[in-house]
Protein backbone atom coordinates (compact mmCIF):
# COMPACT_ATOMS: atom_id res chain seq x y z
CA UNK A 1 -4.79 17.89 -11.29
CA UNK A 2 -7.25 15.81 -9.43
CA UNK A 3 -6.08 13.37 -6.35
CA UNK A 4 -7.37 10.39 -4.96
CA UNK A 5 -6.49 8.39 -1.64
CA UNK A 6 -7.93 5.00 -1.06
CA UNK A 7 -6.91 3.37 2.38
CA UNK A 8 -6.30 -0.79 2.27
CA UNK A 9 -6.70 -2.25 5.47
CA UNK A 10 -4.44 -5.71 6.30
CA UNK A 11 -4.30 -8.00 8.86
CA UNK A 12 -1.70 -10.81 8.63
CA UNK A 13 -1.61 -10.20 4.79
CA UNK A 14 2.29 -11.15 4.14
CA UNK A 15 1.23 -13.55 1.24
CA UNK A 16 -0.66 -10.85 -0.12
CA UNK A 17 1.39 -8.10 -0.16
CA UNK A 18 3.95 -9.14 -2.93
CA UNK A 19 1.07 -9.58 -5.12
CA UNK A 20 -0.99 -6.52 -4.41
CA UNK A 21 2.15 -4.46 -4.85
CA UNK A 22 2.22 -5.35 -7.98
CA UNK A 23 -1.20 -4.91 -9.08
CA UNK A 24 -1.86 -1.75 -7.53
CA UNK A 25 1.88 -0.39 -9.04
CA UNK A 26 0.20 -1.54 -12.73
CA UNK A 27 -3.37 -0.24 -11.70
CA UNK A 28 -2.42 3.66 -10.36
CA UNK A 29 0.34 3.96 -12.82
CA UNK A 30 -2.63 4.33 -15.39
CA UNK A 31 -4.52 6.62 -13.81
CA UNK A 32 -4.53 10.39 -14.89
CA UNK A 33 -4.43 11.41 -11.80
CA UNK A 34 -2.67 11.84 -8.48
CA UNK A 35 -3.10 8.48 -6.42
CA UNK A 36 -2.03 8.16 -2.79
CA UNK A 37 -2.40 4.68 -1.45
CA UNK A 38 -2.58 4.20 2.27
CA UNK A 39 -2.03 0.91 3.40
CA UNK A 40 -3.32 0.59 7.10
CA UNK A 41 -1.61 -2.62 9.18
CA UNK A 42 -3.97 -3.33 12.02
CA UNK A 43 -1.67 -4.93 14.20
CA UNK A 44 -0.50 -8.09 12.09
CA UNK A 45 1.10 -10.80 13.91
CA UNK A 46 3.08 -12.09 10.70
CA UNK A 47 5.66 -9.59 8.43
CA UNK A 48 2.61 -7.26 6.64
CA UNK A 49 4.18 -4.53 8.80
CA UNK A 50 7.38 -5.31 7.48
CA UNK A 51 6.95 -5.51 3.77
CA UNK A 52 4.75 -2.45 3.89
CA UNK A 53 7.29 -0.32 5.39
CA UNK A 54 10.00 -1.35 3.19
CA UNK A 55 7.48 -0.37 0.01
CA UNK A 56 7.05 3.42 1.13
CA UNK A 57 10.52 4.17 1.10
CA UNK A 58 10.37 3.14 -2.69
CA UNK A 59 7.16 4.64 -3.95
CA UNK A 60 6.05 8.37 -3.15
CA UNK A 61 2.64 7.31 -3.50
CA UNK A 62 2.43 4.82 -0.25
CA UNK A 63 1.78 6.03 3.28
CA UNK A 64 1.76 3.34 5.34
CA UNK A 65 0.02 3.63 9.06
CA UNK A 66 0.25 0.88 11.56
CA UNK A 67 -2.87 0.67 14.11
C-alpha cells in the first residue's frame, strides 16, 4: 500500500483548526491510501498548540510537532 505525508504549518490558527479537522478527517478518509498528516505549530501565541495535541491522541494518522 502506498503512503503519503503532507506537513500543515499554523501559526495562531485556533479558529481554524475545528474546521480543518473536519475537512481533512472527510478528505483522507477517501483516499486509498495510507495518509499521515503532520500538523507543524510554529510557536502560536493563541490555543493551536492545544487543540492540535488533543487531536493526535484521537486519530493515528496526526503527528503533531511544535517548533
Amino acid at each position: 500500500m502506498s503512503h503519503a505525508s503532507r506537513g500543515v504549518p499554523m501559526y495562531n490558527e485556533e479558529a481554524v483548526v475545528p474546521i480543518l479537522r473536519g475537512e481533512l478527517e472527510r478528505f483522507i478518509t477517501g483516499l486509498p491510501c495510507e495518509v499521515e498528516v503532520v500538523p507543524v505549530n510554529d510557536r502560536s501565541s493563541d490555543r493551536t498548540l492545544e487543540q492540535i495535541a488533543d487531536w493526535a491522541p484521537e486519530d493515528s494518522r496526526i503527528k503533531v510537532v511544535h517548533l
